[in-house]
N, C-alpha and C. Protein backbone atom coordinates (compact mmCIF):
# COMPACT_ATOMS: atom_id res chain seq x y z
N UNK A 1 28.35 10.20 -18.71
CA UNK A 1 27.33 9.42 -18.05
C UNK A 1 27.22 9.87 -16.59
N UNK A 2 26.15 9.75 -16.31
CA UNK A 2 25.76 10.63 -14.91
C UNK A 2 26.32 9.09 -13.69
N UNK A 3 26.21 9.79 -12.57
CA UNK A 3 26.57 8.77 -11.45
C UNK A 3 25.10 8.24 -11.17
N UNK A 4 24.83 7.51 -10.24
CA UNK A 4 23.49 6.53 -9.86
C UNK A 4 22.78 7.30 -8.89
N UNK A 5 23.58 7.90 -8.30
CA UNK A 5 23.04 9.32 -7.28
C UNK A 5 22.74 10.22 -7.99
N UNK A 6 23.16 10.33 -9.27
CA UNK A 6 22.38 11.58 -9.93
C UNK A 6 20.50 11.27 -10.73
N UNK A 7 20.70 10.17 -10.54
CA UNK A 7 19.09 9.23 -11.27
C UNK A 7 18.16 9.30 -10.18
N UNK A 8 17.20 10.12 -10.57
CA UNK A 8 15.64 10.26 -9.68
C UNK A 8 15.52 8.61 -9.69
N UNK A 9 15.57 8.13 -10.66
CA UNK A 9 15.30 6.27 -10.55
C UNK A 9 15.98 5.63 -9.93
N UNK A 10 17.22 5.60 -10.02
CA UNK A 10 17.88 4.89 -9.03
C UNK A 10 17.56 5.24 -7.84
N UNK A 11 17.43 6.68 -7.10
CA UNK A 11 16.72 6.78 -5.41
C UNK A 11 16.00 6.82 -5.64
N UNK A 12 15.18 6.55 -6.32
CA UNK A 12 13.51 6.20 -5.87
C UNK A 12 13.90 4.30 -5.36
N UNK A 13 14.35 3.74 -6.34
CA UNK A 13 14.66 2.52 -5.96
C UNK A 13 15.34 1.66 -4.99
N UNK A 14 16.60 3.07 -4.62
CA UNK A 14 16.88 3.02 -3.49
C UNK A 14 16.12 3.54 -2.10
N UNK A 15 15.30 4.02 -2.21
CA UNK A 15 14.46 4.85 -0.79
C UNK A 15 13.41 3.63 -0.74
N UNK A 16 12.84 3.28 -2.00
CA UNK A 16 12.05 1.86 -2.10
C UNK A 16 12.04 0.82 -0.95
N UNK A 17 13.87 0.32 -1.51
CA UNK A 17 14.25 -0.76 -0.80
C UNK A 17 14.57 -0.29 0.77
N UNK A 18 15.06 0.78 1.26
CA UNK A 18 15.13 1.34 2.40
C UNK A 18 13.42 1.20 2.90
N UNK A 19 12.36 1.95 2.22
CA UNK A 19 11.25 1.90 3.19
C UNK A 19 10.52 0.46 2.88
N UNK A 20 10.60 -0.42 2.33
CA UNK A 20 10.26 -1.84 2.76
C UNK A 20 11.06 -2.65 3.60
N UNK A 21 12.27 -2.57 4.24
CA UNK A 21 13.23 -2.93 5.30
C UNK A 21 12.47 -2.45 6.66
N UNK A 22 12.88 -1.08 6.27
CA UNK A 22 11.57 -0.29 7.58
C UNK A 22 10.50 -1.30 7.87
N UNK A 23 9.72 -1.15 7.08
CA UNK A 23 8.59 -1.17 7.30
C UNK A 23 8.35 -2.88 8.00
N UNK A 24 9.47 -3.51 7.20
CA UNK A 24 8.99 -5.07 7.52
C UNK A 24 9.92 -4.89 8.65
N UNK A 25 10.83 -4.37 9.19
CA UNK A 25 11.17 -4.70 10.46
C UNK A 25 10.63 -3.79 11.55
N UNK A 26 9.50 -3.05 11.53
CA UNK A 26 8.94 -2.20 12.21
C UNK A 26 7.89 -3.36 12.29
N UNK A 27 6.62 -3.32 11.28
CA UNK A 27 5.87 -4.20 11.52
C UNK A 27 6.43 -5.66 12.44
N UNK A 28 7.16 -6.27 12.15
CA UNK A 28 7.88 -7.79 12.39
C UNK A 28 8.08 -7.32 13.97
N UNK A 29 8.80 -6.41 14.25
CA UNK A 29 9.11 -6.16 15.62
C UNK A 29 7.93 -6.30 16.49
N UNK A 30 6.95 -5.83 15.80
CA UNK A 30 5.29 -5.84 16.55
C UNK A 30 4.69 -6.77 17.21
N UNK A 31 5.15 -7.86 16.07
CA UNK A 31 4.52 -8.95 16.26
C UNK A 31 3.39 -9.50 15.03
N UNK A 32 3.75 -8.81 13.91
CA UNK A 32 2.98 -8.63 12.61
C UNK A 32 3.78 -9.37 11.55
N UNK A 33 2.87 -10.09 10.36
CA UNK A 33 3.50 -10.75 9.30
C UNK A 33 2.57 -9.83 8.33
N UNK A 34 2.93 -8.76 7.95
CA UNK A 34 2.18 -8.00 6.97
C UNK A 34 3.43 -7.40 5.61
N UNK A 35 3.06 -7.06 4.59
CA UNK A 35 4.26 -6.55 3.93
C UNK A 35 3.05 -5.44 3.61
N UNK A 36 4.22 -4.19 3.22
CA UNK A 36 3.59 -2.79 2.50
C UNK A 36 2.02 -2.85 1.86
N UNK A 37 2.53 -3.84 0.65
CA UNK A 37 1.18 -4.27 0.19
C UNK A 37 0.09 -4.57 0.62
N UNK A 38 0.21 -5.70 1.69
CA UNK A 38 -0.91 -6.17 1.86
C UNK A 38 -1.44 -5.08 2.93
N UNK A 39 -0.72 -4.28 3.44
CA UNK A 39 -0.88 -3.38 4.58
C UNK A 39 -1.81 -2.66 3.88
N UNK A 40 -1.55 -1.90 2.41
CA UNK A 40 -2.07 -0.94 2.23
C UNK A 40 -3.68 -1.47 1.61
N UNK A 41 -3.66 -2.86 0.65
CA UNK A 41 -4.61 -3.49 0.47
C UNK A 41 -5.69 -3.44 1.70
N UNK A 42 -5.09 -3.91 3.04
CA UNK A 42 -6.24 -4.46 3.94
C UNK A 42 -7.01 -2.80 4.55
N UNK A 43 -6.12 -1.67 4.56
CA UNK A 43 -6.55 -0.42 4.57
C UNK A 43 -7.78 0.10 4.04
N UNK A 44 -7.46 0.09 2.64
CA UNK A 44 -8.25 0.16 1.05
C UNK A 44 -9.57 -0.24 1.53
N UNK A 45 -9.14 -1.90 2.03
CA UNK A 45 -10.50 -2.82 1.85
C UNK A 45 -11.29 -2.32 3.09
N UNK A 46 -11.24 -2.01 4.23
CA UNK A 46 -12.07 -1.40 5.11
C UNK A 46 -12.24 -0.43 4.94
N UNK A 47 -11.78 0.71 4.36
CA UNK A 47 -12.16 1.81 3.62
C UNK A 47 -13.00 2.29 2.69
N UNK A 48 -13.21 1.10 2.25
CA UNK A 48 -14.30 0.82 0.76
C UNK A 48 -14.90 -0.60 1.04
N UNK A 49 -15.56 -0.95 1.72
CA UNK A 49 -16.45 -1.87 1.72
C UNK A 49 -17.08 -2.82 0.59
N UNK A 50 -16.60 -3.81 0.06
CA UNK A 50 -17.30 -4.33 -1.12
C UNK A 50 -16.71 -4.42 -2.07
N UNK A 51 -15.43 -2.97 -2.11
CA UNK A 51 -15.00 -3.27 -3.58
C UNK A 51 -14.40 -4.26 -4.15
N UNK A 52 -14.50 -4.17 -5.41
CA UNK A 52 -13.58 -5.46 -6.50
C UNK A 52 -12.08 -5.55 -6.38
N UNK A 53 -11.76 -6.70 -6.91
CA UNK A 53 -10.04 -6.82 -6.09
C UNK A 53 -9.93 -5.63 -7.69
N UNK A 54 -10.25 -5.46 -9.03
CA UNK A 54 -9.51 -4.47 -10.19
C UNK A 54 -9.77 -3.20 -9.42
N UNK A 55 -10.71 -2.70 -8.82
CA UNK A 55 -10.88 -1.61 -8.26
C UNK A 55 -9.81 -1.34 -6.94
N UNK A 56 -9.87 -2.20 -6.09
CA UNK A 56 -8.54 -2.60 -5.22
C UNK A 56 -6.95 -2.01 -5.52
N UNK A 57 -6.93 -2.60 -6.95
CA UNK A 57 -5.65 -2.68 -7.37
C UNK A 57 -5.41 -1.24 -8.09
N UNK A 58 -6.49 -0.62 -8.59
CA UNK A 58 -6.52 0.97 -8.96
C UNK A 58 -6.26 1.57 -7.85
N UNK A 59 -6.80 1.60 -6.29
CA UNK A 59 -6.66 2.57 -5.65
C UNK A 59 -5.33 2.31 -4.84
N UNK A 60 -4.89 1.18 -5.11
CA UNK A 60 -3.26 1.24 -4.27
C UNK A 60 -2.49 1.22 -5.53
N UNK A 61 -2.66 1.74 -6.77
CA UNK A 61 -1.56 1.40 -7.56
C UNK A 61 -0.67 0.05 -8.31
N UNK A 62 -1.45 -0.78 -7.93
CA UNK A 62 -0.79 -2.19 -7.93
C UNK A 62 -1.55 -3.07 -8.99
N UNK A 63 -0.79 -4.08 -9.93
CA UNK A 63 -0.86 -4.50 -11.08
C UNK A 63 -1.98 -5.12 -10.77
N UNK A 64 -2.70 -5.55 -11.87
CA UNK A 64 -4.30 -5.82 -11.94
C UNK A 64 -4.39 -7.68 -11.76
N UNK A 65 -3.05 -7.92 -12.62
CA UNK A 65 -2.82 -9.99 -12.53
C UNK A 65 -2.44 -10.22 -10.99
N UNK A 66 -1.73 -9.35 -10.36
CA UNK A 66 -1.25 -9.72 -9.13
C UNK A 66 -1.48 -9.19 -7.82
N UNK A 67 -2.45 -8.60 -7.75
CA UNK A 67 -3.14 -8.63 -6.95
C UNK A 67 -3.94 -9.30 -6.28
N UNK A 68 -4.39 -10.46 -6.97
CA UNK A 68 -4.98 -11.52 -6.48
C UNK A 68 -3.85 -12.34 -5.12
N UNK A 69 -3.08 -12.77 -5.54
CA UNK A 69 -2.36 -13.37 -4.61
C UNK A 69 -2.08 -12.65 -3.40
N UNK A 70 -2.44 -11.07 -3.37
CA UNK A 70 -2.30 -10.40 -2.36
C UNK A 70 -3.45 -10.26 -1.42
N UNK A 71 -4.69 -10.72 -2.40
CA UNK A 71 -5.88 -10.54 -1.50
C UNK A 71 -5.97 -12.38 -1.12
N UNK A 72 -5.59 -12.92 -1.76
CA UNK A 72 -4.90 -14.68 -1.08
C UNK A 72 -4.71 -14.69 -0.07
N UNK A 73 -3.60 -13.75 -0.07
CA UNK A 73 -2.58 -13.77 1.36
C UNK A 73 -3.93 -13.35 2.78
N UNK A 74 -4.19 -12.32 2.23
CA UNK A 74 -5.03 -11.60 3.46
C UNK A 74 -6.11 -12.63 3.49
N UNK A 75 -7.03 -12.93 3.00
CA UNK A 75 -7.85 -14.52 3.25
C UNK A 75 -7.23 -15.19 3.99
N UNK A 76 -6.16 -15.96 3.57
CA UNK A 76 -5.51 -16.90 4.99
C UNK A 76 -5.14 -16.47 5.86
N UNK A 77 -4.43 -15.52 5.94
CA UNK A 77 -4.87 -14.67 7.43
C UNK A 77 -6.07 -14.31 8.37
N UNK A 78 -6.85 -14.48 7.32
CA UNK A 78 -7.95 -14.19 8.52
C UNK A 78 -8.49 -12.86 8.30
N UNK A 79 -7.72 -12.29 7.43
CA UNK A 79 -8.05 -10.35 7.63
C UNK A 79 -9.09 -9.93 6.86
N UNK A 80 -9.08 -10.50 5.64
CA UNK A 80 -10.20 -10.56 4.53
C UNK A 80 -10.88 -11.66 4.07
N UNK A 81 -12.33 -11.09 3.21
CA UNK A 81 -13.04 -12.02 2.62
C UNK A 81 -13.28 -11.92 1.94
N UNK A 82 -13.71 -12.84 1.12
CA UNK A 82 -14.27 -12.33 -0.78
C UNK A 82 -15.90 -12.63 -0.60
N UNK A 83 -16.80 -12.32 -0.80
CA UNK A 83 -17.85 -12.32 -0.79
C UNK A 83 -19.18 -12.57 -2.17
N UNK A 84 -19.79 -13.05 -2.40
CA UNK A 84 -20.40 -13.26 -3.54
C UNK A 84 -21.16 -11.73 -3.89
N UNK A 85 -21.31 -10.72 -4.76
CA UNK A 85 -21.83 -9.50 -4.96
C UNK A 85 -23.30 -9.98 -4.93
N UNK A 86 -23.89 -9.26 -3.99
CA UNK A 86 -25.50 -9.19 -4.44
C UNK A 86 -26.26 -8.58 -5.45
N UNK A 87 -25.53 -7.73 -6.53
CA UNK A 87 -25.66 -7.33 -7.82
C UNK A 87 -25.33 -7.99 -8.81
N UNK A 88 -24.10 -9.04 -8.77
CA UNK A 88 -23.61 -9.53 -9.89
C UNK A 88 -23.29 -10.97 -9.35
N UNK A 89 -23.75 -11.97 -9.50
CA UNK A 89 -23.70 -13.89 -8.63
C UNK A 89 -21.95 -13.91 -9.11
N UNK A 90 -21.74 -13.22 -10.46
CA UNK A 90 -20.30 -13.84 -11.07
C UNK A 90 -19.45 -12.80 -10.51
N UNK A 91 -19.60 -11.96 -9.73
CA UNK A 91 -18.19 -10.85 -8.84
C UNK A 91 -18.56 -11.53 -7.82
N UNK A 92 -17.34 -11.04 -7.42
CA UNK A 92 -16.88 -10.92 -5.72
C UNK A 92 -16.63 -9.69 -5.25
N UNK A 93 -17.06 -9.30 -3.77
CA UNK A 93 -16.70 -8.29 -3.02
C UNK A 93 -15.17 -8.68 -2.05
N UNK A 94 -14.78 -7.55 -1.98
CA UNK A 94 -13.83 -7.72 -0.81
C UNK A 94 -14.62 -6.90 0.87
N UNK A 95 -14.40 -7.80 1.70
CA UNK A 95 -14.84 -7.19 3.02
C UNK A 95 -13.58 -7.55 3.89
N UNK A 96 -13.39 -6.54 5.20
CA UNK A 96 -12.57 -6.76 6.20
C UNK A 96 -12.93 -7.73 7.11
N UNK A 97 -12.28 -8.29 8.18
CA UNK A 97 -12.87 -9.14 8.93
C UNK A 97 -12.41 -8.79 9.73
N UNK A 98 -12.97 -9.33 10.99
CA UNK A 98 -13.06 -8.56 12.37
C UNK A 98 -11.43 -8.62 13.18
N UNK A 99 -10.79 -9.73 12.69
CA UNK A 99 -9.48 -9.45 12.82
C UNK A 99 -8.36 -8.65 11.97
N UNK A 100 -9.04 -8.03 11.04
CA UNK A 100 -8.37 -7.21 10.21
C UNK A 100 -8.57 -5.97 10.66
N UNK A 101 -9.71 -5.49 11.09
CA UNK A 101 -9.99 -4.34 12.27
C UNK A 101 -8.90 -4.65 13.38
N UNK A 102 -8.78 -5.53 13.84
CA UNK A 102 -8.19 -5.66 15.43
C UNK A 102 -6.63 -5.47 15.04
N UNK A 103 -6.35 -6.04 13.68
CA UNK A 103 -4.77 -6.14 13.17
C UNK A 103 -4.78 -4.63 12.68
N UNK A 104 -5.38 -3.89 11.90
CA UNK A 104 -5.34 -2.45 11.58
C UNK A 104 -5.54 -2.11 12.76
N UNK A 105 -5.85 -2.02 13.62
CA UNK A 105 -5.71 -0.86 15.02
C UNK A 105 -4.39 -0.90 15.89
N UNK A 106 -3.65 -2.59 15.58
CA UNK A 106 -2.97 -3.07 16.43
C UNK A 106 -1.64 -2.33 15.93
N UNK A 107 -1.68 -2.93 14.24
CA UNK A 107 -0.19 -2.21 13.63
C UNK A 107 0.49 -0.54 13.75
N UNK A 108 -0.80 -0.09 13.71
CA UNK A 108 -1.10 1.81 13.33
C UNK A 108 0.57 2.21 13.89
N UNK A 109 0.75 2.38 15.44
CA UNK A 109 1.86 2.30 15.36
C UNK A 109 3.01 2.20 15.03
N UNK A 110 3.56 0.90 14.74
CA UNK A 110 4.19 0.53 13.89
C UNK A 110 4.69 1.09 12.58
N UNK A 111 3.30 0.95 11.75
CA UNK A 111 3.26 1.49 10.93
C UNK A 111 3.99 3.03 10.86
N UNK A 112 3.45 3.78 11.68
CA UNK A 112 3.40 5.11 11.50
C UNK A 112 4.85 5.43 12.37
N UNK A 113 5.75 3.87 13.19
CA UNK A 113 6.83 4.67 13.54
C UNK A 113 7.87 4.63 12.33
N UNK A 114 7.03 3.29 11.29
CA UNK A 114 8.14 3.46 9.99
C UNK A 114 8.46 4.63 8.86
N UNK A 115 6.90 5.42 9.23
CA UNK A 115 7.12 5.88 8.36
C UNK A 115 8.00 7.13 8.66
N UNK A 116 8.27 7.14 10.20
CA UNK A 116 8.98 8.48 10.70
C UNK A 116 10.74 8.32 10.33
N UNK A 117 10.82 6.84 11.02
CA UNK A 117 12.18 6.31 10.61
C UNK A 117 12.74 6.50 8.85
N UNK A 118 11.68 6.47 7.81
CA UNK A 118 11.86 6.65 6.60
C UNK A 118 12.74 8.01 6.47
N UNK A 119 11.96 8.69 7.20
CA UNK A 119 12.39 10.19 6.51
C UNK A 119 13.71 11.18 7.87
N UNK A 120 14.18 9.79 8.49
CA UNK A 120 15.11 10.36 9.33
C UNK A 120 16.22 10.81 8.47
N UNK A 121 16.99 12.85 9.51
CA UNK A 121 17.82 12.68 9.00
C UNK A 121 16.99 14.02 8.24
N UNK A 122 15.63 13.94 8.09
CA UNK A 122 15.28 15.45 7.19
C UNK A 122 14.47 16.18 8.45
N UNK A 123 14.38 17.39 8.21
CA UNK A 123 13.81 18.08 9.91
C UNK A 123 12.32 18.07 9.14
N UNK A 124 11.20 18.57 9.66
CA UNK A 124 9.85 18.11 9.83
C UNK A 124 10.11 19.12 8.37
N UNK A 125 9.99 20.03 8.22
CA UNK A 125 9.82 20.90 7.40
C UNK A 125 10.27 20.30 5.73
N UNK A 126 11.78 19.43 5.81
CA UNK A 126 12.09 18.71 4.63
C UNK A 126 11.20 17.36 4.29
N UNK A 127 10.99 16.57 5.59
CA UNK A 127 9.90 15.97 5.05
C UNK A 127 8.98 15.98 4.23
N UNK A 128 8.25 16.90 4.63
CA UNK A 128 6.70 17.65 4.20
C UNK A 128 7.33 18.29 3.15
N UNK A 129 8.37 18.90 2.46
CA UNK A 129 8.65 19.17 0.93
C UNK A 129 8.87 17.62 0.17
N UNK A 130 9.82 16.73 1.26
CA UNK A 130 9.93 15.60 -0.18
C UNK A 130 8.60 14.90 -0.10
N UNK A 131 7.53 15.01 0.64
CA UNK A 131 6.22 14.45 0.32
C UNK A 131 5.89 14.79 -0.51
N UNK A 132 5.59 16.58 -0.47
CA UNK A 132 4.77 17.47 -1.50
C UNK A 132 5.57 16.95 -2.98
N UNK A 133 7.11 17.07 -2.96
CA UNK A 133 7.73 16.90 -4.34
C UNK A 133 7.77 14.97 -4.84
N UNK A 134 7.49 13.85 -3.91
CA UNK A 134 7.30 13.32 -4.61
C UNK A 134 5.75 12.68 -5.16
N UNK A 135 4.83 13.37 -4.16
CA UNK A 135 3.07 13.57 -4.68
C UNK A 135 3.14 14.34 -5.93
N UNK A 136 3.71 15.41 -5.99
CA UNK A 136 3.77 15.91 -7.64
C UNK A 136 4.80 15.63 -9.01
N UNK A 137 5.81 14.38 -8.69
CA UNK A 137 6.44 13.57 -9.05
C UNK A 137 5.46 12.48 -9.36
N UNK A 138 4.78 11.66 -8.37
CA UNK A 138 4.23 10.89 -9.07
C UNK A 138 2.95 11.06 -9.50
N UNK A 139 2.09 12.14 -9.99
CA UNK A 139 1.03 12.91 -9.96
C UNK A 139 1.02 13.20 -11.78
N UNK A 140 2.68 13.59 -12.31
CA UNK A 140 2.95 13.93 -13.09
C UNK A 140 3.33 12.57 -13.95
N UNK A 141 3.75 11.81 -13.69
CA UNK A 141 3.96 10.15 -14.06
C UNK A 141 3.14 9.21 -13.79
N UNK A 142 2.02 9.18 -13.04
CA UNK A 142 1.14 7.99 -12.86
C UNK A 142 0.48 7.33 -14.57
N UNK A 143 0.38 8.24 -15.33
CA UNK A 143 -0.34 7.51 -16.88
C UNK A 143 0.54 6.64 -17.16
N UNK A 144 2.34 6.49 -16.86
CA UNK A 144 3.28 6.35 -17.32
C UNK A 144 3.22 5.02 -16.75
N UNK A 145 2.63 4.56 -15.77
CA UNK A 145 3.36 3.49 -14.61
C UNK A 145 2.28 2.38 -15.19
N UNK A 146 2.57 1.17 -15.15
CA UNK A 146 2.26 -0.42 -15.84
C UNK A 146 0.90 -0.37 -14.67
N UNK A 147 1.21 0.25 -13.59
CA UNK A 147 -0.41 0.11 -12.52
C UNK A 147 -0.36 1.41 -12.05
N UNK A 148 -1.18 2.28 -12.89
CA UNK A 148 -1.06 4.01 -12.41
C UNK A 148 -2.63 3.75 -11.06
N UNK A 149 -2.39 4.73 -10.52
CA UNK A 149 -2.99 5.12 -8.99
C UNK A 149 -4.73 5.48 -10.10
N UNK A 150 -5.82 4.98 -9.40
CA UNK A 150 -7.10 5.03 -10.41
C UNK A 150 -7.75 5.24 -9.40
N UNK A 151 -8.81 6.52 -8.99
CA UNK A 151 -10.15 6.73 -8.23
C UNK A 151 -10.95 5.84 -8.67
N UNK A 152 -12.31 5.60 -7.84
CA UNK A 152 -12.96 4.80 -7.56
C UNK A 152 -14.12 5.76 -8.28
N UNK A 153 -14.42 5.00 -9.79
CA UNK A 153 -15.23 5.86 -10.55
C UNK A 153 -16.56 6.49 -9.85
N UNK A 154 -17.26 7.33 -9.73
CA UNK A 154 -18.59 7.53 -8.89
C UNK A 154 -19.61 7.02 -9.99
């Protein structure tokens, strides 16, 4: 039987739990109550104007039942809105709100010092391979995953 250090799964699960620590004590230090998720949700949603929370949940990877409570969260915050579709009375759009602009400009930082802290410890050059190797890691497994990563059909 192999050791736990020898399982791509186990460090993935471990680098997991390492970059959500990061991240929530990078953000938190800021002055931010955001987690990964909703970070990457409120991104998405100013990025794509309008879209559906199933479409939402395709382009960050994230399960289709639970996502809702994530676009919850960002509503009471203030960051997002659901909107009635002017194509369809029975959808909803997702839109950013003007403090979700002001909170995405505010975090960027933050954000981006976690993601440096993640990969401390590898020189710029190892980074940019374990990116490339785990983009074609999960590139090669996304059909596999309960919420695989889904483009935004044209």
């Amino acid at each position: 039987m192999k050791d736990n250090n020898d399982m791509p799964g186990h460090l993935a699960r471990r680098f997991q739990q390492i970059a959500v620590a990061v991240f929530l004590a990078e953000v938190g230090e800021a002055g931010f109550d955001l987690t990964p998720v909703q970070y990457a949700a409120l991104a998405t949603i100013k990025a794509n104007p309008g879209l559906d929370q199933v479409t939402l949940a395709g382009l960050i990877a994230y399960d289709r039942t639970t996502i809702t409570g994530v676009v919850d969260r960002l509503v009471q915050k203030g960051l997002a809105e659901r909107r009635a579709s002017p194509r369809d009375r029975r959808a909803r759009e997702l839109e950013i709100t003007d403090e979700g602009r002001r909170t995405l400009r505010k975090i960027t930082p933050a954000v981006e010092s976690a993601q440096a802290i993640m990969l401390r410890g590898l020189s710029a050059r190892e980074g940019e391979e374990l990116m490339r190797l785990l983009r074609k890691a999960i590139a090669a497994g996304n059909d596999l995953s309960r919420a695989p990563l889904r483009d935004i059909k044209a």
